[in-house]
C-alpha atoms as a PDB file:
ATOM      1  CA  UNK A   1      12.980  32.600   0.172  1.00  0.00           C
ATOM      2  CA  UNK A   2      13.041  29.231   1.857  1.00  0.00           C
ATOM      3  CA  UNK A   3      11.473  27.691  -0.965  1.00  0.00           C
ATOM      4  CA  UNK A   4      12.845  23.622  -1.073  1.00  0.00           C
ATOM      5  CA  UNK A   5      14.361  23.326  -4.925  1.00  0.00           C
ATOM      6  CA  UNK A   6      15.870  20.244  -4.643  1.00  0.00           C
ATOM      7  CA  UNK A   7      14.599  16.720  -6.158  1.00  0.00           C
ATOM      8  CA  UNK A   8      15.029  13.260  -5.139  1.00  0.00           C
ATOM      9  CA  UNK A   9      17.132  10.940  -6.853  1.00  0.00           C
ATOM     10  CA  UNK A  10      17.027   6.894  -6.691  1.00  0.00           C
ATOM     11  CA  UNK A  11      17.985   3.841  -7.767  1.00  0.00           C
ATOM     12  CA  UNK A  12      15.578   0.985  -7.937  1.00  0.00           C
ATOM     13  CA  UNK A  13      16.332  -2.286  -5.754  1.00  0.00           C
ATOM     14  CA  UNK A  14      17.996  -4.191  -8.920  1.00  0.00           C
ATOM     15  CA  UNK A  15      19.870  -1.540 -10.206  1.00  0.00           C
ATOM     16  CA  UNK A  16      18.369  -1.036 -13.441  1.00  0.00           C
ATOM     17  CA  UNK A  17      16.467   2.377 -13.130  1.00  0.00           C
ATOM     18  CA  UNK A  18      16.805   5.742 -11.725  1.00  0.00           C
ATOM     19  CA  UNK A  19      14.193   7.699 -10.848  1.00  0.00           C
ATOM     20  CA  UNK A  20      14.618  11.664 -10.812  1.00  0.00           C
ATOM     21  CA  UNK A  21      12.045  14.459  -9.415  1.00  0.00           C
ATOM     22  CA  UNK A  22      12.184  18.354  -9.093  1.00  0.00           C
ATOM     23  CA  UNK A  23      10.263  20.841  -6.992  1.00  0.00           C
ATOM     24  CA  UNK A  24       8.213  21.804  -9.354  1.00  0.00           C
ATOM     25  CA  UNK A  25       6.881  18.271  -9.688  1.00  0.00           C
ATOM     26  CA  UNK A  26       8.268  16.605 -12.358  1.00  0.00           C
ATOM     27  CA  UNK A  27       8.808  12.938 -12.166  1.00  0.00           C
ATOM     28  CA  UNK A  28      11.810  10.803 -14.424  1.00  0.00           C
ATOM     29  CA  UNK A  29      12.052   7.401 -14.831  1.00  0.00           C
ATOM     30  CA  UNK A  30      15.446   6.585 -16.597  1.00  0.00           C
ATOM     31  CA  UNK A  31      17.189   3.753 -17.387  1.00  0.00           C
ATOM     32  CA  UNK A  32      20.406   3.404 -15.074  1.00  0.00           C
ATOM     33  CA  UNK A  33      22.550   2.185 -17.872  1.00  0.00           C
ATOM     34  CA  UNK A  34      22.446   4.437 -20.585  1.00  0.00           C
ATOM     35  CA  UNK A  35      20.213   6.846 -19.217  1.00  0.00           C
ATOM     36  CA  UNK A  36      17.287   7.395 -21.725  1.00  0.00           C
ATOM     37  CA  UNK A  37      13.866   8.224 -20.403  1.00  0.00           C
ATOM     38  CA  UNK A  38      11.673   5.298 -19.365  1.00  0.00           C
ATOM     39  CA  UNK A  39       8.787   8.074 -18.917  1.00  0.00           C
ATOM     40  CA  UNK A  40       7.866  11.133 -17.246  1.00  0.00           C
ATOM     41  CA  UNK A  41       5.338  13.091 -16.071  1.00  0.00           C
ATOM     42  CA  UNK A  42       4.180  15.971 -14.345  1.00  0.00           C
ATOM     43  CA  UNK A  43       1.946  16.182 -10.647  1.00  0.00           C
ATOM     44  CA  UNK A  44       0.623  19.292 -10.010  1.00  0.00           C
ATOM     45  CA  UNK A  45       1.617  21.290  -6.806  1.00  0.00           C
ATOM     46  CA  UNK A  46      -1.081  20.902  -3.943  1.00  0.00           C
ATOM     47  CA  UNK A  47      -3.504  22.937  -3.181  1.00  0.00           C
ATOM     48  CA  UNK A  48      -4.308  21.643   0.266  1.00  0.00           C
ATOM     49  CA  UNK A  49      -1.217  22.463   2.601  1.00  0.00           C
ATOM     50  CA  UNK A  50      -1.925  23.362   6.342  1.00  0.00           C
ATOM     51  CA  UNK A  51       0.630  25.569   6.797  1.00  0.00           C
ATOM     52  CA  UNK A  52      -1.020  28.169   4.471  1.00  0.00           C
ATOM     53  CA  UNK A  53       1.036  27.602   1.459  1.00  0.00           C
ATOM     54  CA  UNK A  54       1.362  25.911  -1.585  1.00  0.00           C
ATOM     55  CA  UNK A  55       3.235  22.353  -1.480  1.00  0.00           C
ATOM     56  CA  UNK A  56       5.326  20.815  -4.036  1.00  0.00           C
ATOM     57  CA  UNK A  57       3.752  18.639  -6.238  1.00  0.00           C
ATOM     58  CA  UNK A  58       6.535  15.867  -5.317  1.00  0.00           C
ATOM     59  CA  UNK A  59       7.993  15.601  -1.548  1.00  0.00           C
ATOM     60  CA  UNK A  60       9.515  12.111  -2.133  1.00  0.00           C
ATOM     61  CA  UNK A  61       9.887   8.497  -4.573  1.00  0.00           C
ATOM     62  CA  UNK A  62      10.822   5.574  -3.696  1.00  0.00           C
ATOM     63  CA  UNK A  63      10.385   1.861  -5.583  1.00  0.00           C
ATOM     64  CA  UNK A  64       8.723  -1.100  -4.368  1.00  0.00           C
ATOM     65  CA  UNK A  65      11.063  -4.323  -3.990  1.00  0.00           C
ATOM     66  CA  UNK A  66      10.548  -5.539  -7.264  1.00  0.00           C
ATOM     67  CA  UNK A  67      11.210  -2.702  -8.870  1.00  0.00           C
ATOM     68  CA  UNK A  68       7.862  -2.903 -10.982  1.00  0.00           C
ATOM     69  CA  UNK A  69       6.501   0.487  -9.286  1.00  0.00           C
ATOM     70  CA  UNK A  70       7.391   3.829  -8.049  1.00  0.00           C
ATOM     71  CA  UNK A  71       5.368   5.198  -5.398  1.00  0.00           C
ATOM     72  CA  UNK A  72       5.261   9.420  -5.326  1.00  0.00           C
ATOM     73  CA  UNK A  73       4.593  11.194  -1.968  1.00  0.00           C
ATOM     74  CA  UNK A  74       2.992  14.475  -3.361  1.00  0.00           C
ATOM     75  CA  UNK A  75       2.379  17.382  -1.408  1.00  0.00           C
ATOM     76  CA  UNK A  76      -1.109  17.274  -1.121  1.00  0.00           C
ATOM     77  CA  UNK A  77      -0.167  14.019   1.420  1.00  0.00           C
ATOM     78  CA  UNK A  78      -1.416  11.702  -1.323  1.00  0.00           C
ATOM     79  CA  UNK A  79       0.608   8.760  -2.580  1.00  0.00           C
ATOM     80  CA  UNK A  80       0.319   7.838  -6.223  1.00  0.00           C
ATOM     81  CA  UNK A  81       1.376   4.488  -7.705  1.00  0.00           C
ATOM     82  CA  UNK A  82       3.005   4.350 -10.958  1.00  0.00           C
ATOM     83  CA  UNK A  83       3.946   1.200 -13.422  1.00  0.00           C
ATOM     84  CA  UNK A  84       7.675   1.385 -14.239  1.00  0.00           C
ATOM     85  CA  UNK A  85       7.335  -0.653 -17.256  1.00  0.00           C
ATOM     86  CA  UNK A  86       5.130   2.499 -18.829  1.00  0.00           C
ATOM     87  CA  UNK A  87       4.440   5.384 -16.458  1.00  0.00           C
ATOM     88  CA  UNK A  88       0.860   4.079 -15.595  1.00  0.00           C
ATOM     89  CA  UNK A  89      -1.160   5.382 -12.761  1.00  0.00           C
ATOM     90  CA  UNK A  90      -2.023   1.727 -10.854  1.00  0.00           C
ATOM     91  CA  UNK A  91      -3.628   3.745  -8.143  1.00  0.00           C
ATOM     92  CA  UNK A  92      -4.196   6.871  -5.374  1.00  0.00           C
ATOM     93  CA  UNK A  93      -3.539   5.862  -1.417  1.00  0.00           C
ATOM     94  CA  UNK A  94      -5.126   8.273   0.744  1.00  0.00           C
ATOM     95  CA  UNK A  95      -3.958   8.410   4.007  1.00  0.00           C
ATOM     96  CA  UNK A  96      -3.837  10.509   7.410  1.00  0.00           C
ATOM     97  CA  UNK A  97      -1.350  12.571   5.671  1.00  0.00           C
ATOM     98  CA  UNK A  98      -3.130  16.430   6.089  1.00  0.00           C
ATOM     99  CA  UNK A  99       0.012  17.955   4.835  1.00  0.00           C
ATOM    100  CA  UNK A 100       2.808  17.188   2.389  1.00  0.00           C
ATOM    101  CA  UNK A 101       4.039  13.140   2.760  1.00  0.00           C
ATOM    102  CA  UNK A 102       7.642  13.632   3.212  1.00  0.00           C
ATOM    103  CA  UNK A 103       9.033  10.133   4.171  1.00  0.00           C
ATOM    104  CA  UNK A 104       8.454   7.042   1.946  1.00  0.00           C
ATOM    105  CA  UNK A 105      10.289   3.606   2.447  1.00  0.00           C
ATOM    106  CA  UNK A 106       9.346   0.244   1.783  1.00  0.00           C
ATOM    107  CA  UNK A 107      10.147  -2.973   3.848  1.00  0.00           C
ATOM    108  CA  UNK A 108      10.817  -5.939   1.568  1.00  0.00           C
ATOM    109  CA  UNK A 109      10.918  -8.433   3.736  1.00  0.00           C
ATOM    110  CA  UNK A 110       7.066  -7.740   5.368  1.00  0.00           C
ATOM    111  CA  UNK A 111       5.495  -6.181   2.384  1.00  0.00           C
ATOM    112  CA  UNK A 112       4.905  -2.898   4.075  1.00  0.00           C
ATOM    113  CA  UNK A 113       5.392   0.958   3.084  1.00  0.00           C
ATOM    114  CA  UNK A 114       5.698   3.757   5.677  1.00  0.00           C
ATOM    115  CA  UNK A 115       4.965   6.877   4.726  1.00  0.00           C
ATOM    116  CA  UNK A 116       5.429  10.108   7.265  1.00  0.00           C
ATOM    117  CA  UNK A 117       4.402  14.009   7.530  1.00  0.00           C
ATOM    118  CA  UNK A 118       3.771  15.209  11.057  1.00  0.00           C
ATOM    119  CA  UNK A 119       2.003  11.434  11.557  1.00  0.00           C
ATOM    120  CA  UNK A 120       3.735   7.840  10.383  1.00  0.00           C
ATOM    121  CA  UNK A 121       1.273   5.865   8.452  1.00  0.00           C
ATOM    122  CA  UNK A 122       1.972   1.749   7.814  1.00  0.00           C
ATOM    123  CA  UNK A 123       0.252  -0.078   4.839  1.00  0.00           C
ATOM    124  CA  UNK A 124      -0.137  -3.535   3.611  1.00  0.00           C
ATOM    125  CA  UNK A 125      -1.518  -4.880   0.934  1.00  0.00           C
ATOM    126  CA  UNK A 126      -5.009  -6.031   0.919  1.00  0.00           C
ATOM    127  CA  UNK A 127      -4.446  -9.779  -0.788  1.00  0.00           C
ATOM    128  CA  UNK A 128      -8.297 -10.516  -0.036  1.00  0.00           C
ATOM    129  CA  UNK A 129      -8.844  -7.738  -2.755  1.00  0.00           C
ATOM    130  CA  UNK A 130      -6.675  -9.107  -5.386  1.00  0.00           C
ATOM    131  CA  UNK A 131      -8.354 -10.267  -8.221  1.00  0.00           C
ATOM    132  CA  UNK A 132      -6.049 -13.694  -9.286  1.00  0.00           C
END
């Protein structure tokens, strides 16, 4: 039916973790070693898909350098930022994404993700907003 039923699959920078995701949304966080589950949790498919349909709730994962966070590209174009240490929702990015996000990759050495659908989107952090 041309439906996508794969996941992604991915190890963090330093080794230690694996994170898992299925079409139907489902995020895994596991540790690499003995694989028990870190956390997981569940995005809901998208609701808001230009071609007419209804997106997977997961498109793509990848980890920041660190490996402190997983960032999810959902189908809805939204990126959601998770806490590795304890599955905790640090925060939405909304971009120019209209459709699902289906490229993420970060670049270590400038601090930057890129994030694609039909359009490539660049962010950096906003250190003025820290609060240190």
């Amino acid at each position: 039916n041309g439906t996508r039923m794969g996941g992604v699959l991915k190890f963090s920078p330093d080794g230690k973790l694996i994170v898992i995701t299925t079409h139907l949304g489902h995020v895994f966080l596991l540790d690499a070693f003995n694989g028990q589950e870190i956390f997981s949790l569940r995005l809901p498919a998208s609701q808001r898909n230009t071609d007419g349909g209804s997106a997977p709730g997961v498109v793509d994962v990848t980890f920041t350098p660190d490996s402190q966070n997983i960032l999810v590209g959902c189908g809805d174009g939204r990126i959601h930022v998770f806490q590795c240490s304890n599955g905790h929702l640090i925060c939405r990015l909304e971009g120019p994404h209209g459709m699902s996000c289906r490229a993420l990759a970060f670049n270590p050495k400038f601090m930057m993700l890129a994030s694609a659908c039909k359009v490539t989107a660049f962010w950096l952090p906003a250190f003025e907003q820290l609060q240190i």
